[in-house]
N, C-alpha and C. Protein backbone atom coordinates (compact mmCIF):
# COMPACT_ATOMS: atom_id res chain seq x y z
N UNK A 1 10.91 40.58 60.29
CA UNK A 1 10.86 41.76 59.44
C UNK A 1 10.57 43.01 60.26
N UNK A 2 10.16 42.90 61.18
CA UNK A 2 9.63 43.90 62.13
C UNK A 2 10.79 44.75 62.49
N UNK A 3 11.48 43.72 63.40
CA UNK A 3 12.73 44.13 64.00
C UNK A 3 14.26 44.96 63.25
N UNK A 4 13.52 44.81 61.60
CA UNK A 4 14.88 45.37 61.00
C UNK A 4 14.02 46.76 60.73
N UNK A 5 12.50 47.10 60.51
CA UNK A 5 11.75 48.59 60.95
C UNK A 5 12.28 49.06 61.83
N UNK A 6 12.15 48.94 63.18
CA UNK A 6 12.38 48.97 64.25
C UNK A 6 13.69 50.24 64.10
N UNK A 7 14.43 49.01 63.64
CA UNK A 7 16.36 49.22 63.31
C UNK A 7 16.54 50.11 62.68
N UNK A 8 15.61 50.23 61.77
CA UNK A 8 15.98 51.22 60.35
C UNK A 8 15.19 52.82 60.97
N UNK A 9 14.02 52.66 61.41
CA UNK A 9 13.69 54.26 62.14
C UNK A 9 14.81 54.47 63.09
N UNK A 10 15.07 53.89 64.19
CA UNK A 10 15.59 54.60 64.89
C UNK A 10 17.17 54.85 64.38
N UNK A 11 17.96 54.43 63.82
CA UNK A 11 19.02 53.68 63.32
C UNK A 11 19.19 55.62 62.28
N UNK A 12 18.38 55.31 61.20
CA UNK A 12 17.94 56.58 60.68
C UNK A 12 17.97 58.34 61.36
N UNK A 13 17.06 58.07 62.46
CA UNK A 13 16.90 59.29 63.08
C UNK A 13 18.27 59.21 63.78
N UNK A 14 18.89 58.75 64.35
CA UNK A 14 20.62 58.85 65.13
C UNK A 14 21.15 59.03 64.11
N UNK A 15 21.33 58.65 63.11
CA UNK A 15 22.28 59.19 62.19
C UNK A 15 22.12 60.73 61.41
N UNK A 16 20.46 61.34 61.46
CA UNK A 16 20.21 62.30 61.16
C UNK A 16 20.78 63.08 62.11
N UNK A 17 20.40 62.91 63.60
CA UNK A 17 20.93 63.93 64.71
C UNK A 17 22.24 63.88 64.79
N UNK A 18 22.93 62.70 64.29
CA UNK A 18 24.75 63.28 64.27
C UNK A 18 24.99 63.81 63.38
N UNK A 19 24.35 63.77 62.16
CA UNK A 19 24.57 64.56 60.96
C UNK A 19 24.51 66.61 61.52
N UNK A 20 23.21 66.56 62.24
CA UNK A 20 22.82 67.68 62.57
C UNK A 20 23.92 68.28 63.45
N UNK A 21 24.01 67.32 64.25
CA UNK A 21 25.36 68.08 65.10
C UNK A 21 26.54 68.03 64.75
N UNK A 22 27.29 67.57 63.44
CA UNK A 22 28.57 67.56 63.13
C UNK A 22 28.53 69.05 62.42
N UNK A 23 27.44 69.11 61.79
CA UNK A 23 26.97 70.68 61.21
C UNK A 23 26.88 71.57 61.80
N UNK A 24 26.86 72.00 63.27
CA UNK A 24 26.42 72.54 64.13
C UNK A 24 27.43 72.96 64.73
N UNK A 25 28.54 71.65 64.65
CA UNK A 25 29.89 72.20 65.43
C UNK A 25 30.59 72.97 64.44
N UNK A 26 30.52 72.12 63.00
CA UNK A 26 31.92 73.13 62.12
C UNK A 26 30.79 74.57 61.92
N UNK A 27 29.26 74.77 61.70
CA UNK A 27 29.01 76.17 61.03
C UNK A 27 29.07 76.97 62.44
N UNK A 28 28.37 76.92 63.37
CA UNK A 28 27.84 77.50 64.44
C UNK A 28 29.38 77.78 65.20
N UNK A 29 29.89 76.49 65.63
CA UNK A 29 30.94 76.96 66.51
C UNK A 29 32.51 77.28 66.18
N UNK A 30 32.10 76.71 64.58
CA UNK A 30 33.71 77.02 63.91
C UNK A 30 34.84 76.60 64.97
N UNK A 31 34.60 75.43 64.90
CA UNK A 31 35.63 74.27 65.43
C UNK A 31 35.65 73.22 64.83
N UNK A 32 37.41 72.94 64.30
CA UNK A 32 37.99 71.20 63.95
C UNK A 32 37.79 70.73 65.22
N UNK A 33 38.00 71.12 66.04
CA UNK A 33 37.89 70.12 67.44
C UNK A 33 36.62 69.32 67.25
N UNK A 34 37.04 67.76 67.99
CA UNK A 34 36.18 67.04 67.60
C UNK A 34 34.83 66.95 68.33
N UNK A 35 34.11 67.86 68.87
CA UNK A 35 33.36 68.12 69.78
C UNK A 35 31.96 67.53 69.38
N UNK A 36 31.38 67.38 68.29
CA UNK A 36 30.18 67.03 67.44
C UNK A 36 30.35 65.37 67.92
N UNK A 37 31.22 64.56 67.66
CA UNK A 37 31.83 63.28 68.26
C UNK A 37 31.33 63.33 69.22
N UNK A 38 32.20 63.94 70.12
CA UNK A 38 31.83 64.03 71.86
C UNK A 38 30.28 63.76 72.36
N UNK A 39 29.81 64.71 71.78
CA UNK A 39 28.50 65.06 72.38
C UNK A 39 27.73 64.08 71.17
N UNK A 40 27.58 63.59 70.02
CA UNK A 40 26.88 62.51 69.88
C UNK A 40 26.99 61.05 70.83
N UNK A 41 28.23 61.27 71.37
CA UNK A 41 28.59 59.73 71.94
C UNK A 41 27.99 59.65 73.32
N UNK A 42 28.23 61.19 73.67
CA UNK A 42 27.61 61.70 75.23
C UNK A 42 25.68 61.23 75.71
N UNK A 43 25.44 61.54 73.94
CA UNK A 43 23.77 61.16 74.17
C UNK A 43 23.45 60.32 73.96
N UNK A 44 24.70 58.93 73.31
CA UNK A 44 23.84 57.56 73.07
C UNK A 44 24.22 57.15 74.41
N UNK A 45 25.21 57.57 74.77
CA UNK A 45 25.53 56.55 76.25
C UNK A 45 24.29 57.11 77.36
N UNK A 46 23.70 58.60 77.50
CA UNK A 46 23.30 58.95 78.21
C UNK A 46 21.57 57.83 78.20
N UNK A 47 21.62 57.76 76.70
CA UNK A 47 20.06 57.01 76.14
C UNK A 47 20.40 55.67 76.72
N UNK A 48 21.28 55.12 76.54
CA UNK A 48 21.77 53.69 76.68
C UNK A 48 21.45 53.45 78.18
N UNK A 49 22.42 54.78 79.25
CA UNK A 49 22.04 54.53 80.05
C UNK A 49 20.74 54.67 81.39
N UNK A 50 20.32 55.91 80.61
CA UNK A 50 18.83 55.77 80.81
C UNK A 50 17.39 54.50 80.83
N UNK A 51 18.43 53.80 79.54
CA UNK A 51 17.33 52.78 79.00
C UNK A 51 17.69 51.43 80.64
N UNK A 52 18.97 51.58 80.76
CA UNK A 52 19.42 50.38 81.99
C UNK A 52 18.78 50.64 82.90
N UNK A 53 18.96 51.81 83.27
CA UNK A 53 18.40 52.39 84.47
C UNK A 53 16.39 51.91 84.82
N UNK A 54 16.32 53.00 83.59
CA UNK A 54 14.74 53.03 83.94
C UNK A 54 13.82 52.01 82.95
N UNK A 55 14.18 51.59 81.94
CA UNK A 55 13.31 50.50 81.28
C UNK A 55 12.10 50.61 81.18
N UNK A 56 11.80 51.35 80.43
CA UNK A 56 10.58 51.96 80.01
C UNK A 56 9.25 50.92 79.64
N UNK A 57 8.30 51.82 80.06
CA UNK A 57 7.33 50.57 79.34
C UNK A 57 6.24 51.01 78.69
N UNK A 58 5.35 50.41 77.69
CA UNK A 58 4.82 51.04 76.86
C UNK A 58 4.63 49.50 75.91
N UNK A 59 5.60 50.41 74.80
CA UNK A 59 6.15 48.99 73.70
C UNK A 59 6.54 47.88 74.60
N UNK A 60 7.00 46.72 73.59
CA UNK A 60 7.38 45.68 73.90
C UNK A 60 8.79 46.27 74.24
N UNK A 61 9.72 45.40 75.01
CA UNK A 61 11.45 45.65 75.65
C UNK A 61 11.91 45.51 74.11
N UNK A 62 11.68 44.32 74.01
CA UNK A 62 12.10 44.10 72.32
C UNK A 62 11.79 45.50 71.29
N UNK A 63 10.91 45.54 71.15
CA UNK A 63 10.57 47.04 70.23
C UNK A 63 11.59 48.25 70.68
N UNK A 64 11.78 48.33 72.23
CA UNK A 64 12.35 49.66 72.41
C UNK A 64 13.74 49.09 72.25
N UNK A 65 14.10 48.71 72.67
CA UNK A 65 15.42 47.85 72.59
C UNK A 65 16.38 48.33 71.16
N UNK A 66 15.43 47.64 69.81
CA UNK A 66 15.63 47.87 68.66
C UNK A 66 15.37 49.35 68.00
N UNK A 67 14.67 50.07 68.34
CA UNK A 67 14.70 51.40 68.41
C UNK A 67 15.40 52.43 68.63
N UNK A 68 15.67 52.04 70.03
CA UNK A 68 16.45 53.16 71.10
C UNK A 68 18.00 52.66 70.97
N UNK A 69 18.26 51.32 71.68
CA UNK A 69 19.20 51.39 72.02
C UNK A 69 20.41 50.73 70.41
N UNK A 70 19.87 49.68 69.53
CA UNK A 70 20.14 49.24 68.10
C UNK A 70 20.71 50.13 67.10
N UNK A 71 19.33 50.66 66.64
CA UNK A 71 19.08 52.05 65.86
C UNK A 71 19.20 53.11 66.19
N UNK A 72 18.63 53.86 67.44
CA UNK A 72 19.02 55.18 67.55
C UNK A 72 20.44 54.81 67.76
N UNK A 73 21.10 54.63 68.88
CA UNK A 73 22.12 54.85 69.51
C UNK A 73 23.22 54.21 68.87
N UNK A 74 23.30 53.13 67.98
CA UNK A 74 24.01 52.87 66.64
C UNK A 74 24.22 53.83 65.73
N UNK A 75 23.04 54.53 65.28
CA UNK A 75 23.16 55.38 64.23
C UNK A 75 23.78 57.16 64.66
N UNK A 76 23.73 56.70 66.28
CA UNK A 76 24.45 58.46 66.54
C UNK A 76 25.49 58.37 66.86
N UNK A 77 25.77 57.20 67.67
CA UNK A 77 27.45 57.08 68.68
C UNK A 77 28.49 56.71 67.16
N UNK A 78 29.08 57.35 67.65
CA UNK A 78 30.18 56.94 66.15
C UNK A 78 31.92 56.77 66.74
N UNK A 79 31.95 55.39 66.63
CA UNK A 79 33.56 54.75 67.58
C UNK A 79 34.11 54.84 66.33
N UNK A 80 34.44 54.97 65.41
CA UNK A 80 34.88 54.93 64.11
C UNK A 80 35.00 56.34 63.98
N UNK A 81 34.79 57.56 64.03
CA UNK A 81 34.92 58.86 63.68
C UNK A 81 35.83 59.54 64.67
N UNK A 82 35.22 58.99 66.39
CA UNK A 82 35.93 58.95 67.69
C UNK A 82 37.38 58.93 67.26
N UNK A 83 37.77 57.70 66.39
CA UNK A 83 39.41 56.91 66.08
C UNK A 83 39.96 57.70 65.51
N UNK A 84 38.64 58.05 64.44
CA UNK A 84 39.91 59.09 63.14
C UNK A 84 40.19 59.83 63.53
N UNK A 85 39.42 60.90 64.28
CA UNK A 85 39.24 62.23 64.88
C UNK A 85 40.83 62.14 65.61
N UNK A 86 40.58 61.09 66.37
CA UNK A 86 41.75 61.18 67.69
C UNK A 86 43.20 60.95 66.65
N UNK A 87 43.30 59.92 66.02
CA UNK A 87 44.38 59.80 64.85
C UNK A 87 44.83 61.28 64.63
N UNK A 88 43.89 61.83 63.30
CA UNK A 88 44.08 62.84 63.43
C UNK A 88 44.87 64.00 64.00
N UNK A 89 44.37 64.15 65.29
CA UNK A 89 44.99 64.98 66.20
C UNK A 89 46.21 64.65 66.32
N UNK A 90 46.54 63.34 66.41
CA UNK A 90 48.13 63.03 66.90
C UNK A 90 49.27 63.19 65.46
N UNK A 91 48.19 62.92 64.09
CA UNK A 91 49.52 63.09 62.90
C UNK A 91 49.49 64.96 62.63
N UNK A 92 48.66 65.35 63.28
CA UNK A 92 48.78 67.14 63.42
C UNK A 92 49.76 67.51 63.98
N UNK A 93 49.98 66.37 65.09
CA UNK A 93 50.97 67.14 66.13
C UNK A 93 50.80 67.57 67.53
N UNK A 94 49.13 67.48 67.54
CA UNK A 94 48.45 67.90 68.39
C UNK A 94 47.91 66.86 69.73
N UNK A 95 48.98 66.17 70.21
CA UNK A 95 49.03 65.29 71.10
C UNK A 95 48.67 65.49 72.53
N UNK A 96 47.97 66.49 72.74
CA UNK A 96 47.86 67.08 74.15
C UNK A 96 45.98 67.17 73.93
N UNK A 97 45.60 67.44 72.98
CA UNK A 97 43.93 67.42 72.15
C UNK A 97 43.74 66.06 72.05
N UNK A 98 44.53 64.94 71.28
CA UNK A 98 44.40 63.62 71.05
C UNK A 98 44.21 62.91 72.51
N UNK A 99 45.08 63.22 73.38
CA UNK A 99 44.62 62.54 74.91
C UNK A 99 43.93 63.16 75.59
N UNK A 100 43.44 64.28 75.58
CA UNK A 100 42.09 64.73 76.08
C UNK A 100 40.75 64.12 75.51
N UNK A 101 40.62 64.36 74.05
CA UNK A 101 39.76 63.95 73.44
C UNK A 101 39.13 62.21 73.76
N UNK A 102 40.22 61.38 73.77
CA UNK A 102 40.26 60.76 74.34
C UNK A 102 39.71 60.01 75.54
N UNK A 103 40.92 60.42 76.71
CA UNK A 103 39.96 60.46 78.49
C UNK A 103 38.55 61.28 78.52
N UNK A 104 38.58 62.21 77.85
CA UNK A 104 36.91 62.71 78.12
C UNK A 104 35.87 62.26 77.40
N UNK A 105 36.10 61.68 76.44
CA UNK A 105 34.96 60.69 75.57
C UNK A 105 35.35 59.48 76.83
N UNK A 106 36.23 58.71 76.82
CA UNK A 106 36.04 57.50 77.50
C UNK A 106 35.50 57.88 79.12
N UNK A 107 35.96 58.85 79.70
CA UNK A 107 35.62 58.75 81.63
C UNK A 107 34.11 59.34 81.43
N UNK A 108 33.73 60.45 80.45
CA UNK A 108 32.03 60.66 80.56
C UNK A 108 31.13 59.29 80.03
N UNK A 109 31.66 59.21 78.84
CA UNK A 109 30.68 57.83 78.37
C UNK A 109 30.61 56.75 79.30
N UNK A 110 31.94 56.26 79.74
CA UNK A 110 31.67 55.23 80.81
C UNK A 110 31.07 55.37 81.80
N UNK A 111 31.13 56.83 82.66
CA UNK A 111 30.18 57.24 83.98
C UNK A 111 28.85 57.32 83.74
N UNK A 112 28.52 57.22 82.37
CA UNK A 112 27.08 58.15 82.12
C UNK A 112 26.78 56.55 82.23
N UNK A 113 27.12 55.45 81.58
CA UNK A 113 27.11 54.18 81.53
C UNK A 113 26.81 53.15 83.02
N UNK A 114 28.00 53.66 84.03
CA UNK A 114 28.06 53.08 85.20
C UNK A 114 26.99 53.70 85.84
N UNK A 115 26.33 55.00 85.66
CA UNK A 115 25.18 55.43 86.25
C UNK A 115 23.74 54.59 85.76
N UNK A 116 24.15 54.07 84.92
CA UNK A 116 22.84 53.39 84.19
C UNK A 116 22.68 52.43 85.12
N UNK A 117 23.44 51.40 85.34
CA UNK A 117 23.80 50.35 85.97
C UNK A 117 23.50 50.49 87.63
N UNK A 118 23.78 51.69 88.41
CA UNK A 118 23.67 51.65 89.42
C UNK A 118 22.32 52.04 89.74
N UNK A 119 21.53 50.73 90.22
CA UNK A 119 19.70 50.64 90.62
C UNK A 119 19.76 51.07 91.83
C-alpha cells in the first residue's frame, strides 16, 4: 500500500508540472509548436538520468524510485502527446516541424539518458 502513495504523490505532482507547462507554452509563448512536450520529456529524462547517475540517499532506493522516477517522471514525460503532437504536424502538412520535433525529443532525451549511465 505504501508503494502505490509513493506513486500517487509523485505521479500527481509530474502531471501538475506538465499541466503547468503546457499552459505556459500556449499563454506565455503563444505557440502550437509542441514545445511544452519537449521540455516536459527533457526533465523526466534529465530526473531519470540524474537518478542513474547519482542515486541519492536518504529514503529507501525503493521509496525514491517510486516517487521520482514511477510517479514523478510517469506523470510528466508524456510519449502519447509526443505521437499526437508529431501526427499532427505531418496531417498539417508540416513535415519539416514533424521531423524535427521528433530527432530533438529523441537525440536530447536519449543523451540526457546516456549521460546518466556514464559513471
Amino acid at each position: 500500500m505504501k508503494a502505490l502513495i509513493w506513486v500517487f504523490i509523485g505521479g500527481g505532482s509530474g502531471s501538475v508540472l506538465r499541466y503547468m507547462i503546457g499552459n505556459f507554452q500556449t499563454s506565455v509563448l503563444s505557440t502550437s509548436r509542441p514545445i511544452g512536450t519537449f521540455v516536459s520529456n527533457m526533465i523526466a529524462c534529465l530526473v531519470m538520468a540524474a537518478w542513474i547517475r547519482f542515486q541519492p540517499i536518504g529514503f529507501t532506493q525503493d521509496q525514491h524510485k517510486l516517487l521520482l522516477l514511477t510517479g514523478f517522471c510517469g506523470g510528466l514525460s508524456t510519449f502519447s502527446t509526443f505521437s499526437m503532437e508529431s501526427i499532427a504536424l505531418v496531417r498539417s502538412g508540416q513535415f519539416q516541424w514533424a521531423v524535427l520535433n521528433i530527432l530533438i525529443n529523441l537525440i536530447v532525451c536519449f543523451g540526457l539518458l546516456l549521460w546518466g549511465i556514464r559513471k
